[in-house]
C-alpha atoms as a PDB file:
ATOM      1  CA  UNK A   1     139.095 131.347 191.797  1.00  0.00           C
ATOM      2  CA  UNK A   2     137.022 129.655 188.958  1.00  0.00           C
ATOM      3  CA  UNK A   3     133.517 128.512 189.033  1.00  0.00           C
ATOM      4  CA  UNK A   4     132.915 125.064 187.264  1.00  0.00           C
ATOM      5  CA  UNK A   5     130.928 126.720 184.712  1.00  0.00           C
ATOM      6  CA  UNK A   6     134.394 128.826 183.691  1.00  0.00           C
ATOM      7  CA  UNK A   7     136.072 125.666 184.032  1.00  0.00           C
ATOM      8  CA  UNK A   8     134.296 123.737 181.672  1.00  0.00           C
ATOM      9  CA  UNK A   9     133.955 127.023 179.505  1.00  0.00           C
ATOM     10  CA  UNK A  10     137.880 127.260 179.773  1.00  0.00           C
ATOM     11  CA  UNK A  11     138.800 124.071 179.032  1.00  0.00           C
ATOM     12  CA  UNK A  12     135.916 122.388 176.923  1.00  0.00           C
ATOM     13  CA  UNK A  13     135.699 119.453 179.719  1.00  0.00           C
ATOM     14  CA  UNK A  14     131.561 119.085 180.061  1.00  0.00           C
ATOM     15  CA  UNK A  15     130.695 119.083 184.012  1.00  0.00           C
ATOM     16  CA  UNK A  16     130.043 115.446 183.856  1.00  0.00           C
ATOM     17  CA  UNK A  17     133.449 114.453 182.739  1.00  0.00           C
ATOM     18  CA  UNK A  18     134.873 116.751 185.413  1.00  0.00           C
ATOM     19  CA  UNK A  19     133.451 115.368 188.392  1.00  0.00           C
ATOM     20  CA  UNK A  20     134.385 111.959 187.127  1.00  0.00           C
ATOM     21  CA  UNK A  21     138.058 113.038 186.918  1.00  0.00           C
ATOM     22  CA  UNK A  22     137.882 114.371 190.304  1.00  0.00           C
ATOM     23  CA  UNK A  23     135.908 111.451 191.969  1.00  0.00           C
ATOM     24  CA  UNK A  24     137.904 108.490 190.009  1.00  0.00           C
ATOM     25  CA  UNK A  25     141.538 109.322 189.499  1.00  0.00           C
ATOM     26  CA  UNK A  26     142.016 112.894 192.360  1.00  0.00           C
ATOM     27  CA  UNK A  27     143.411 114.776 189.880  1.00  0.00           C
ATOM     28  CA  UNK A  28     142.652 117.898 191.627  1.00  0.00           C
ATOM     29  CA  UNK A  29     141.256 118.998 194.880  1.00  0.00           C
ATOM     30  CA  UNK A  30     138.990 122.108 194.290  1.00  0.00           C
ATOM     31  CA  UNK A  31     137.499 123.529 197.391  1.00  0.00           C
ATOM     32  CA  UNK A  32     133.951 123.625 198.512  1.00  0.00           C
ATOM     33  CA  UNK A  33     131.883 126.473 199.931  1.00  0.00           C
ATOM     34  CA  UNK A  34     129.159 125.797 202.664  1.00  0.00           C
ATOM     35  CA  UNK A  35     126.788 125.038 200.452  1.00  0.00           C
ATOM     36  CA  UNK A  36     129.403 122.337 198.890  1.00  0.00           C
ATOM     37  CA  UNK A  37     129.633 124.663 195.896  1.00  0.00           C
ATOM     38  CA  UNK A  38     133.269 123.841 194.118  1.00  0.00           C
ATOM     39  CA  UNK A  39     135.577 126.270 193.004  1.00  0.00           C
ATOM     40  CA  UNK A  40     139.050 126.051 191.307  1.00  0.00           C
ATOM     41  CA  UNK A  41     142.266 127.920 191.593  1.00  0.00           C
ATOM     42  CA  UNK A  42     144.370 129.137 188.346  1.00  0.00           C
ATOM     43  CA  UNK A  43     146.714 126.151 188.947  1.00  0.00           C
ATOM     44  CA  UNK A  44     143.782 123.229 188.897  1.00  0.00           C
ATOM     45  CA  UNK A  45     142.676 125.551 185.649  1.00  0.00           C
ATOM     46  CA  UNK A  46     146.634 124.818 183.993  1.00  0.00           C
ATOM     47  CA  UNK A  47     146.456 121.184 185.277  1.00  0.00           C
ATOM     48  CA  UNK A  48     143.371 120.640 183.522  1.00  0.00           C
ATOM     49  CA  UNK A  49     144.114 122.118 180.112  1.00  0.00           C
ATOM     50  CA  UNK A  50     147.262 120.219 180.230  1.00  0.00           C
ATOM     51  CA  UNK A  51     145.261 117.018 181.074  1.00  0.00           C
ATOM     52  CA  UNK A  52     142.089 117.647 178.000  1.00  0.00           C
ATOM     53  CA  UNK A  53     145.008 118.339 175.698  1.00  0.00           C
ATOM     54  CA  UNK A  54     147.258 115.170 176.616  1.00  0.00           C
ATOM     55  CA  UNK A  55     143.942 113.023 176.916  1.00  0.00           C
ATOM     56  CA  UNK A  56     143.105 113.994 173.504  1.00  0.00           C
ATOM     57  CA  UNK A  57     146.223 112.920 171.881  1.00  0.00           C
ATOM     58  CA  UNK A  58     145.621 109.322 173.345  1.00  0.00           C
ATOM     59  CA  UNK A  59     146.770 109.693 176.941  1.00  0.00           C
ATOM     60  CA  UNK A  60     144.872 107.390 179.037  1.00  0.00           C
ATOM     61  CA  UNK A  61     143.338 109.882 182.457  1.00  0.00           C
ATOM     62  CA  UNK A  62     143.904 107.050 184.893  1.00  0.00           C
ATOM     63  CA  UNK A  63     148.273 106.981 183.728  1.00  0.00           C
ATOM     64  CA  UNK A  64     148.071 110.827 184.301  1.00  0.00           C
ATOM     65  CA  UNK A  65     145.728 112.093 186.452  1.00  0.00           C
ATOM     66  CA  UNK A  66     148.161 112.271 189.323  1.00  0.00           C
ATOM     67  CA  UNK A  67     151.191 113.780 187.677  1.00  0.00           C
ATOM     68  CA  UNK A  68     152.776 117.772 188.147  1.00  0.00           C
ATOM     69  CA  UNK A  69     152.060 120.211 185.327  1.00  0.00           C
ATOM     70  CA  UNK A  70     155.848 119.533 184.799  1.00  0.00           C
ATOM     71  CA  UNK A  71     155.300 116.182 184.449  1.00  0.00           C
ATOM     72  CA  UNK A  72     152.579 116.199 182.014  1.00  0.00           C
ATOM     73  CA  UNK A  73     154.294 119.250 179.767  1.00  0.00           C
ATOM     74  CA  UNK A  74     157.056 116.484 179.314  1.00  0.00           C
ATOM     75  CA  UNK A  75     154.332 114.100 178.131  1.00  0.00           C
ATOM     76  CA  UNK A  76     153.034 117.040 175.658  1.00  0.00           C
ATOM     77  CA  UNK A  77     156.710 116.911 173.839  1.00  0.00           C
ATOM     78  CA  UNK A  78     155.927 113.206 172.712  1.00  0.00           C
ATOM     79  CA  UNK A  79     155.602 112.413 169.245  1.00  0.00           C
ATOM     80  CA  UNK A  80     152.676 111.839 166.964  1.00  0.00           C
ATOM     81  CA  UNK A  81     153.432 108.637 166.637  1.00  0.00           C
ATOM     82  CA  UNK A  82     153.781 107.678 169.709  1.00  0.00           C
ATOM     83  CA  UNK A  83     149.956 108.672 170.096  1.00  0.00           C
ATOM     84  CA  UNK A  84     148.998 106.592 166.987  1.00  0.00           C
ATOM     85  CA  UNK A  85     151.244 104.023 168.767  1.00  0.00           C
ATOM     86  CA  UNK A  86     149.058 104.040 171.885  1.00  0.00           C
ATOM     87  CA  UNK A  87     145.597 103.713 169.461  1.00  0.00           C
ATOM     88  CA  UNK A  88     147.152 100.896 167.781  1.00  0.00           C
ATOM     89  CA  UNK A  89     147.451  98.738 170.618  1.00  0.00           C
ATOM     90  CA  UNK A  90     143.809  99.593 171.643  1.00  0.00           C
ATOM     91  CA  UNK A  91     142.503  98.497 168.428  1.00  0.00           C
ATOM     92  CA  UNK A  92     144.514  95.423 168.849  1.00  0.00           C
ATOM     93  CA  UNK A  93     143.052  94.559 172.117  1.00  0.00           C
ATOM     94  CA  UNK A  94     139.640  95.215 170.921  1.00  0.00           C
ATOM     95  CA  UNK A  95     139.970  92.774 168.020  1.00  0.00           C
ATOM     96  CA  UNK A  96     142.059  89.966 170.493  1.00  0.00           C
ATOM     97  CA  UNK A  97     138.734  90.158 172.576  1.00  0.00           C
ATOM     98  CA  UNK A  98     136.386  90.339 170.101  1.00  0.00           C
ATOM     99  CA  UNK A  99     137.592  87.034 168.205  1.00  0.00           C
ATOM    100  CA  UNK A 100     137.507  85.173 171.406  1.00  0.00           C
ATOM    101  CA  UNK A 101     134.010  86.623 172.161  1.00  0.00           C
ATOM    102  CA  UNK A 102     134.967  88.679 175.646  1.00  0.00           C
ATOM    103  CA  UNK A 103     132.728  91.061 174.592  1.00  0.00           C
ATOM    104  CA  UNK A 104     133.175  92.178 178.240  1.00  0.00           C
ATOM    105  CA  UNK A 105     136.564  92.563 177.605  1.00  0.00           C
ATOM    106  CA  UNK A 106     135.492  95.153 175.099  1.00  0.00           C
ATOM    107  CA  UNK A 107     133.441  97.059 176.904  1.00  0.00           C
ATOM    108  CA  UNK A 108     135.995  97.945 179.449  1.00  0.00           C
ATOM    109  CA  UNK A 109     138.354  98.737 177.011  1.00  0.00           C
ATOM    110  CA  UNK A 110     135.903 101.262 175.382  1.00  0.00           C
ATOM    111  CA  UNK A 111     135.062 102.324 178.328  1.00  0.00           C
ATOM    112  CA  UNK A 112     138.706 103.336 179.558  1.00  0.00           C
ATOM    113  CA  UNK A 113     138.671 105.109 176.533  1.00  0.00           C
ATOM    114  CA  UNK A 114     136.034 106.968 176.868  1.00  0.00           C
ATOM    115  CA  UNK A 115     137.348 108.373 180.156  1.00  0.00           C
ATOM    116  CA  UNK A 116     140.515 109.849 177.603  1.00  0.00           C
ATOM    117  CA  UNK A 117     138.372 111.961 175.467  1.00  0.00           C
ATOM    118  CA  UNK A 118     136.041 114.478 175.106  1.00  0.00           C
ATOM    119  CA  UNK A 119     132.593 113.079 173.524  1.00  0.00           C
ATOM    120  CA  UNK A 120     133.249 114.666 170.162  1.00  0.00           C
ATOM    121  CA  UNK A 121     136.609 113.191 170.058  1.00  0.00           C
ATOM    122  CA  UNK A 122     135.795 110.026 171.143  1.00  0.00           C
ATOM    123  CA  UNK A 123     132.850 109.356 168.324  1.00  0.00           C
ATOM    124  CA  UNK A 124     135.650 110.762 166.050  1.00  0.00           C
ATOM    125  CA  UNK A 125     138.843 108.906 167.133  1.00  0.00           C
ATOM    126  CA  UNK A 126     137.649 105.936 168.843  1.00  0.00           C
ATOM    127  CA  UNK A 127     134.149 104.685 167.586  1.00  0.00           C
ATOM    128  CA  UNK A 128     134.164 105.781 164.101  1.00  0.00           C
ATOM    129  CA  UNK A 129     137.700 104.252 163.521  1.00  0.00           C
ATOM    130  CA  UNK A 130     137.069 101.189 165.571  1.00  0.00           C
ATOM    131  CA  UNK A 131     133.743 100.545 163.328  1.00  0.00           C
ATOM    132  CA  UNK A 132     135.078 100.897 160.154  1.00  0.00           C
ATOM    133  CA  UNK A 133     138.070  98.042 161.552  1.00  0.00           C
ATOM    134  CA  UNK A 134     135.676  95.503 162.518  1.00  0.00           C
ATOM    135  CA  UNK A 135     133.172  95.985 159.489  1.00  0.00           C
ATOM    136  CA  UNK A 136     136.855  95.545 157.545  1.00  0.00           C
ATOM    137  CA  UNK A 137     137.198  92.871 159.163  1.00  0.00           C
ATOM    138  CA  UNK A 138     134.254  91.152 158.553  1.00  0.00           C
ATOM    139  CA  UNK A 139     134.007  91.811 155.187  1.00  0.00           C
ATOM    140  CA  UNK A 140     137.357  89.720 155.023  1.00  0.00           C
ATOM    141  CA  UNK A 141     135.770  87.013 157.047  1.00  0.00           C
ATOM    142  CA  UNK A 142     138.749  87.203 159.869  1.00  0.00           C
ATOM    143  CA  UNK A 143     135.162  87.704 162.233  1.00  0.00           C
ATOM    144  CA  UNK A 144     131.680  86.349 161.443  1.00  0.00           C
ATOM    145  CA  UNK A 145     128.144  87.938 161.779  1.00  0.00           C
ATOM    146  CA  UNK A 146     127.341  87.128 165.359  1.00  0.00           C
ATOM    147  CA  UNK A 147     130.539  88.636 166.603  1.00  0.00           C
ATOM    148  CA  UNK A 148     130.032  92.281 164.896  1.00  0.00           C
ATOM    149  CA  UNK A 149     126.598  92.217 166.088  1.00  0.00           C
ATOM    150  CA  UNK A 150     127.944  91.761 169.803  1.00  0.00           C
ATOM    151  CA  UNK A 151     130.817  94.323 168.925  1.00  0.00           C
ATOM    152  CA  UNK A 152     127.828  96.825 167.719  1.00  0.00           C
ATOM    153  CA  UNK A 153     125.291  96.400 170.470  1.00  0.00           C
ATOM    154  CA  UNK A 154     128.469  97.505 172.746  1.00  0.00           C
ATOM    155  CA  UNK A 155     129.017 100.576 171.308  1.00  0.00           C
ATOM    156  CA  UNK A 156     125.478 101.323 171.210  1.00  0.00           C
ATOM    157  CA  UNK A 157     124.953 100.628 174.762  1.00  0.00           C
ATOM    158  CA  UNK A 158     127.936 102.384 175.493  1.00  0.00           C
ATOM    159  CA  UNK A 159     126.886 105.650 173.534  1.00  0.00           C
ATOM    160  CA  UNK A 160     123.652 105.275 174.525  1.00  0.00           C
ATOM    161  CA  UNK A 161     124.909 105.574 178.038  1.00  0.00           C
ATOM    162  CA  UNK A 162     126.314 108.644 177.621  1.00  0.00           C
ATOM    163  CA  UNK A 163     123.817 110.545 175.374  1.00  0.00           C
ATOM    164  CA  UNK A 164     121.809 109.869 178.815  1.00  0.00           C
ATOM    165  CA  UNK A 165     124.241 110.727 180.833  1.00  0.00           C
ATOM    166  CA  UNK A 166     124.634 114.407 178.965  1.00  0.00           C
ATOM    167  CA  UNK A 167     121.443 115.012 178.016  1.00  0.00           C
ATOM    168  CA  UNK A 168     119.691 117.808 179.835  1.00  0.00           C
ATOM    169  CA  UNK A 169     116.303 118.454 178.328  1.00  0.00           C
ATOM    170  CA  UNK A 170     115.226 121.955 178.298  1.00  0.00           C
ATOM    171  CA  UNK A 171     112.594 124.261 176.620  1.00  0.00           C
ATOM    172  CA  UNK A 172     115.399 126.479 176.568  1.00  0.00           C
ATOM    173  CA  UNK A 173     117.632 124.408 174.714  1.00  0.00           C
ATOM    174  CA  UNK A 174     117.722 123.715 170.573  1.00  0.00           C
ATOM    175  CA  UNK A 175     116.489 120.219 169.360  1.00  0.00           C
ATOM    176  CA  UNK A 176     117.451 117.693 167.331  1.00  0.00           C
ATOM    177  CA  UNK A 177     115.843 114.310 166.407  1.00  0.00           C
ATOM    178  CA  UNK A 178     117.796 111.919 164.833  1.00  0.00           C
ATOM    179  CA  UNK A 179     116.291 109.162 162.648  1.00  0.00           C
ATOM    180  CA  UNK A 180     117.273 107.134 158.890  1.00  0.00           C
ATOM    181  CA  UNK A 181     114.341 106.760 156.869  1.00  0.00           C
ATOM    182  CA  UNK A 182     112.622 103.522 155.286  1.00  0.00           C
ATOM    183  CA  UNK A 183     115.196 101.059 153.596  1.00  0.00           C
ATOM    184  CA  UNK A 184     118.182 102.454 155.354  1.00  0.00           C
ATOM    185  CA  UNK A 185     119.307 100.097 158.717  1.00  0.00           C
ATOM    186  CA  UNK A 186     122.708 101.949 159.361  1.00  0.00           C
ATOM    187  CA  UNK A 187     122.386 104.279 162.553  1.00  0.00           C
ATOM    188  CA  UNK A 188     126.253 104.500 163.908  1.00  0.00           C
ATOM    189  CA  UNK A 189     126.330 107.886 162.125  1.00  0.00           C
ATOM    190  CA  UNK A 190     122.858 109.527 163.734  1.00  0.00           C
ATOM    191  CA  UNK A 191     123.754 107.777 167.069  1.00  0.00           C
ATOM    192  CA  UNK A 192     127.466 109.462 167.246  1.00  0.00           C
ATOM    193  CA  UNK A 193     125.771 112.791 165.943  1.00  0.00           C
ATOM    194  CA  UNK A 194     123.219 112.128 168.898  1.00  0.00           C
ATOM    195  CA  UNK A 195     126.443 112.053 171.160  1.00  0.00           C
ATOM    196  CA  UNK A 196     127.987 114.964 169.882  1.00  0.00           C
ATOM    197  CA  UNK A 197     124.696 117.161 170.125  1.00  0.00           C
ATOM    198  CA  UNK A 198     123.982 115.652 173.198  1.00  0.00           C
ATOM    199  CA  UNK A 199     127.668 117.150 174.425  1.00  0.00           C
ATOM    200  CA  UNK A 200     126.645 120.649 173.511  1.00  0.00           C
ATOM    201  CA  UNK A 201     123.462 120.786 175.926  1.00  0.00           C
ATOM    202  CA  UNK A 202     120.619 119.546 173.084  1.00  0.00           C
ATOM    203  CA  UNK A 203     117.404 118.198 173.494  1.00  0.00           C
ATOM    204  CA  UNK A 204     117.736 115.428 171.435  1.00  0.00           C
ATOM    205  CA  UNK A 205     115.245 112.876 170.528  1.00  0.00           C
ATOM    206  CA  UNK A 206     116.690 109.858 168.978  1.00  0.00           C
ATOM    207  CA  UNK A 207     113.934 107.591 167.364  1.00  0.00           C
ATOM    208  CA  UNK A 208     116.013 105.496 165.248  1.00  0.00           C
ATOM    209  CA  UNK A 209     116.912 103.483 161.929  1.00  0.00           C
ATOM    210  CA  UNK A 210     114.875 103.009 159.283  1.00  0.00           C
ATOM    211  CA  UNK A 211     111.709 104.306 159.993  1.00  0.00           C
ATOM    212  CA  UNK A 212     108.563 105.391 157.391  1.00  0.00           C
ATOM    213  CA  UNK A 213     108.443 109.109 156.525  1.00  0.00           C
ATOM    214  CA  UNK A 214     104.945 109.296 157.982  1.00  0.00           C
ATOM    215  CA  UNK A 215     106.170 107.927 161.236  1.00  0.00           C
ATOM    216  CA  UNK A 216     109.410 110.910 161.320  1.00  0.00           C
ATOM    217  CA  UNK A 217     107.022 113.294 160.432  1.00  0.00           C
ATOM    218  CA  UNK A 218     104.052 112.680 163.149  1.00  0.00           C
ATOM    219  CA  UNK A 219     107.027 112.446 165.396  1.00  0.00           C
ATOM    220  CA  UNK A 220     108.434 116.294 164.296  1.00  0.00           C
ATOM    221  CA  UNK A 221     104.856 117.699 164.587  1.00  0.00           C
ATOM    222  CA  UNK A 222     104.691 117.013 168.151  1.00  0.00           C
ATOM    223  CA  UNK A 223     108.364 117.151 169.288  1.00  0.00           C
ATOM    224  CA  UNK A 224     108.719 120.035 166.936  1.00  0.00           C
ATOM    225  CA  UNK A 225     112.527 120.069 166.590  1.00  0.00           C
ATOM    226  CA  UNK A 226     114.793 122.818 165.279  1.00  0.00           C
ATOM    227  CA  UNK A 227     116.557 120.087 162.875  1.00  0.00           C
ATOM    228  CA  UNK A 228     116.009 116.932 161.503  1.00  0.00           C
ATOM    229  CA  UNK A 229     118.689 115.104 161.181  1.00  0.00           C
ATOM    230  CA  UNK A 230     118.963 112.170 158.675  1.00  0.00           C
ATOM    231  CA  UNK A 231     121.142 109.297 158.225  1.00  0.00           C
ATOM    232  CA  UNK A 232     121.524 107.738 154.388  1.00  0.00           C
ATOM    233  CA  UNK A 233     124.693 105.063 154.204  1.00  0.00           C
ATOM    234  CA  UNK A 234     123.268 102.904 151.286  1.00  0.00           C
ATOM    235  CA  UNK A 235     124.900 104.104 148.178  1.00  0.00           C
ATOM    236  CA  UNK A 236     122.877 104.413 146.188  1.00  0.00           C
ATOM    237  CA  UNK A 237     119.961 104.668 148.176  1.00  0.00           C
ATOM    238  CA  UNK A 238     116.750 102.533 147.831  1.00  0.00           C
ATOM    239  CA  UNK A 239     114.025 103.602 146.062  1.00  0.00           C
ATOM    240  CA  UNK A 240     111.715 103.652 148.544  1.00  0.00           C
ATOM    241  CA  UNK A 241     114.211 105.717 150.626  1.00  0.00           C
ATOM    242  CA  UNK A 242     114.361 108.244 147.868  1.00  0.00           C
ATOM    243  CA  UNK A 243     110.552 108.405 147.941  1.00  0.00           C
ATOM    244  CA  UNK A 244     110.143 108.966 151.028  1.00  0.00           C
ATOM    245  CA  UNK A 245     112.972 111.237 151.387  1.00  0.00           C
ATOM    246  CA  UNK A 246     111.226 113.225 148.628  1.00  0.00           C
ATOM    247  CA  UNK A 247     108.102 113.315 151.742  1.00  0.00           C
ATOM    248  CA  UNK A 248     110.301 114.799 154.279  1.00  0.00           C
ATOM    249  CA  UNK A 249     111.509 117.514 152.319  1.00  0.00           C
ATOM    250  CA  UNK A 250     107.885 118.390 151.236  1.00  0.00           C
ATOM    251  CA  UNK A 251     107.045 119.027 155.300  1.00  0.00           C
ATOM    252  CA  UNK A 252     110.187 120.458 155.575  1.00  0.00           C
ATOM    253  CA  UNK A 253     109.122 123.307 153.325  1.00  0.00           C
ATOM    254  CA  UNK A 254     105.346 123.661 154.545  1.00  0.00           C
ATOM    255  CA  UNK A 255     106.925 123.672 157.532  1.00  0.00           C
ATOM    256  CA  UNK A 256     109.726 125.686 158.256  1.00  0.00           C
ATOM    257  CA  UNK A 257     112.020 122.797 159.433  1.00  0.00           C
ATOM    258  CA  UNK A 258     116.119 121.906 158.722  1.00  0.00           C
ATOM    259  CA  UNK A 259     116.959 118.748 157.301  1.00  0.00           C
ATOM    260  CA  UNK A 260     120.721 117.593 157.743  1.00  0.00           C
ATOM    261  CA  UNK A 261     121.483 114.374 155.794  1.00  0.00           C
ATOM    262  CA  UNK A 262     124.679 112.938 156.440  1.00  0.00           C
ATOM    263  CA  UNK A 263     125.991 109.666 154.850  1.00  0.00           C
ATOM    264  CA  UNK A 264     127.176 108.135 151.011  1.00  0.00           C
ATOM    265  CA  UNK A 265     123.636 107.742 150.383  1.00  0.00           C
ATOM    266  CA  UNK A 266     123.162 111.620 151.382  1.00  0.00           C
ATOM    267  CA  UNK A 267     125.946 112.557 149.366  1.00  0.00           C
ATOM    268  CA  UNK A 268     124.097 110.953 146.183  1.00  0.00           C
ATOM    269  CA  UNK A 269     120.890 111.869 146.745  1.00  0.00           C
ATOM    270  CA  UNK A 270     122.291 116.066 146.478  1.00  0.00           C
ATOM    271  CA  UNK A 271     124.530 115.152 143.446  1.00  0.00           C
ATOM    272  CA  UNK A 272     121.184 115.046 141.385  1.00  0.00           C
ATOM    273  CA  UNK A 273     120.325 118.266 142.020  1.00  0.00           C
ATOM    274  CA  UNK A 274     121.778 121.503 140.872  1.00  0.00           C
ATOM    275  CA  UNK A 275     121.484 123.098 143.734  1.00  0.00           C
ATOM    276  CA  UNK A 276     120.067 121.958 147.337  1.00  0.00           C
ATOM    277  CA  UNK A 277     116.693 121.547 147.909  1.00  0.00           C
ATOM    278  CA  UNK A 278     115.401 124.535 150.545  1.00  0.00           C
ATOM    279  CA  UNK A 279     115.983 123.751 154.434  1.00  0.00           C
ATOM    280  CA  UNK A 280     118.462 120.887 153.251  1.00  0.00           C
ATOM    281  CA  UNK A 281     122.256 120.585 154.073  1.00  0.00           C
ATOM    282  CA  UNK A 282     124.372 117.867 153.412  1.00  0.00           C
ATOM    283  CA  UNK A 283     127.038 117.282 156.119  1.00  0.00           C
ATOM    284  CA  UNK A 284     129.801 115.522 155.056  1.00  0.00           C
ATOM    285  CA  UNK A 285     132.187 114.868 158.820  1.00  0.00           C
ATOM    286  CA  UNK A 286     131.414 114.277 162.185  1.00  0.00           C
ATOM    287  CA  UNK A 287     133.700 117.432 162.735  1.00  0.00           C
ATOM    288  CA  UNK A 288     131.353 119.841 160.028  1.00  0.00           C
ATOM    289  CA  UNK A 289     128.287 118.196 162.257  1.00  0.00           C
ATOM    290  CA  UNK A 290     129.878 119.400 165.497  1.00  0.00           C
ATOM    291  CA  UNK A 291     130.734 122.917 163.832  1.00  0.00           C
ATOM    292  CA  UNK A 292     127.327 123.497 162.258  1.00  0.00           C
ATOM    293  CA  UNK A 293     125.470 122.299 165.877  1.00  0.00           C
ATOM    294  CA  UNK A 294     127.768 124.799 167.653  1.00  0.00           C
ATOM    295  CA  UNK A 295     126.015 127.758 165.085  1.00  0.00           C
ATOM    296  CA  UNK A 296     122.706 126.786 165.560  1.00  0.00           C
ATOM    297  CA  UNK A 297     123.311 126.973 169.155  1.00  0.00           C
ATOM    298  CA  UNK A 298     124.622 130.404 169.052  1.00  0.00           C
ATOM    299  CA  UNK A 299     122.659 131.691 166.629  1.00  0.00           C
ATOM    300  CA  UNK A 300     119.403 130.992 168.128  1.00  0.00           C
END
């Protein structure tokens, strides 16, 4: 029999997730000790694997929860394409709502997704994706202003929601605080990587877009994080962004601290040097974000 730490360690599902699966859609029993402690037998542990790998390839939980492992090793032989198939129509139904302004429509269908994916997944096959369609799409003018702003505030509640829902603050636990300095608005990419940390048991402390380098610093002196982690979209960057960007880095040296930039604007800002200022890395994907947070963890 498993514990629901092993599970979670077997299979990569987080313990929230878990329960959910079990308490929404029954798709396994595990049994209880007297002190209502669960524990899972080698067969829940194959349905489950089975179930994270079809969910990940687009499989909605509720359409499978209940099947055999027989029955769901079937649905593993589908194509690729049927899988893109299945994200198409999503999108589709997203945009449908969102031009009629059932924004409610589009939080339920974001949140039946959610329930399909693993939180790094998710921010990397649902809400990235989805965000670059509807800025796209207003850029073409097939959607105006007010609408993206209802279609963003969604997926910020949403995320928002489950950075909450994950996060577990400990002193035993790395930190992160997540912020985009002065001049730069965008914060889809430090929310998501707030989601993603928040996933692998961080403390993270998410203070938001475009703040004044003063502000992030006084804020890192007293939550004293083990990185930094910066946002820059605009491409190129602002020059007050650059400047005080240029302030950061100065208290990251006198004080020990990581930076990670992430963004266009990020990717700029290294290009004009020959090689990286200390105690700064430039990620570049939400996947090298969720690889370099899984180091730090170890490695602390």
């Amino acid at each position: 029999m498993y514990s629901i730490k092993a599970i979670t360690s077997l299979t990569g599902l987080t313990a929230e997730t878990l329960r959910a699966w079990e308490r929404r859609y029954d798709c396994i029993t595990p049994k209880r000790n007297e002190n209502g402690r669960r524990s899972y037998s080698q067969m829940d542990l194959e349905k489950l694997k089975l179930l994270v790998n079809l969910t990940r390839n687009g499989h909605a939980i509720s359409k499978i929860a209940n099947l055999t492992c027989e029955q769901l090793r079937h649905y593993q032989n589908q194509s690729p394409e049927q899988n893109d198939q299945q994200q198409t129509i999503l999108f589709n139904q997203l945009v449908d709502a969102l031009q009629n302004y059932r924004i409610e429509r589009c939080e339920q269908l974001l949140k039946r997704a959610q329930l399909a994916y693993e939180p790094v997944d998710y921010a990397k096959d649902v809400l990235l994706p989805v965000l670059h369609l509807i800025g796209q799409l207003w850029h073409e003018e097939k959607i105006n202003i007010a609408q993206e702003h209802m279609f963003s505030n969604c997926v910020k509640r949403i995320v928002l929601t489950m950075v909450n829902n994950l996060h577990q603050p400990s002193k035993q636990n790395p930190s992160m605080l997540f912020a985009t300095p002065s001049g730069e608005p965008h914060e889809f990419g430090i929310l998501l990587g707030c989601l993603v940390a928040a996933a692998q048991q961080y403390t993270c402390y998410y203070v938001g877009p475009d703040l004044p380098s003063l502000d992030i610093i006084d804020a890192c002196q007293h939550l004293k994080p083990s990185v930094i982690v910066l946002g820059m979209v605009k491409n190129p960057p602002e020059k007050q962004t650059l400047i005080e960007l240029e302030q950061l880095v100065g208290f990251a040296k006198s004080d020990a601290a990581t930076i990670w930039l992430a963004g266009a604007g990020a990717e700029y800002w290294f290009k004009q040097y020959k090689s990286p200022p200390a105690g700064c890395e430039w990620i570049s994907s939400i996947d090298q974000f969720h690889s370099k947070a899984q180091q730090q963890h170890f490695f602390r």
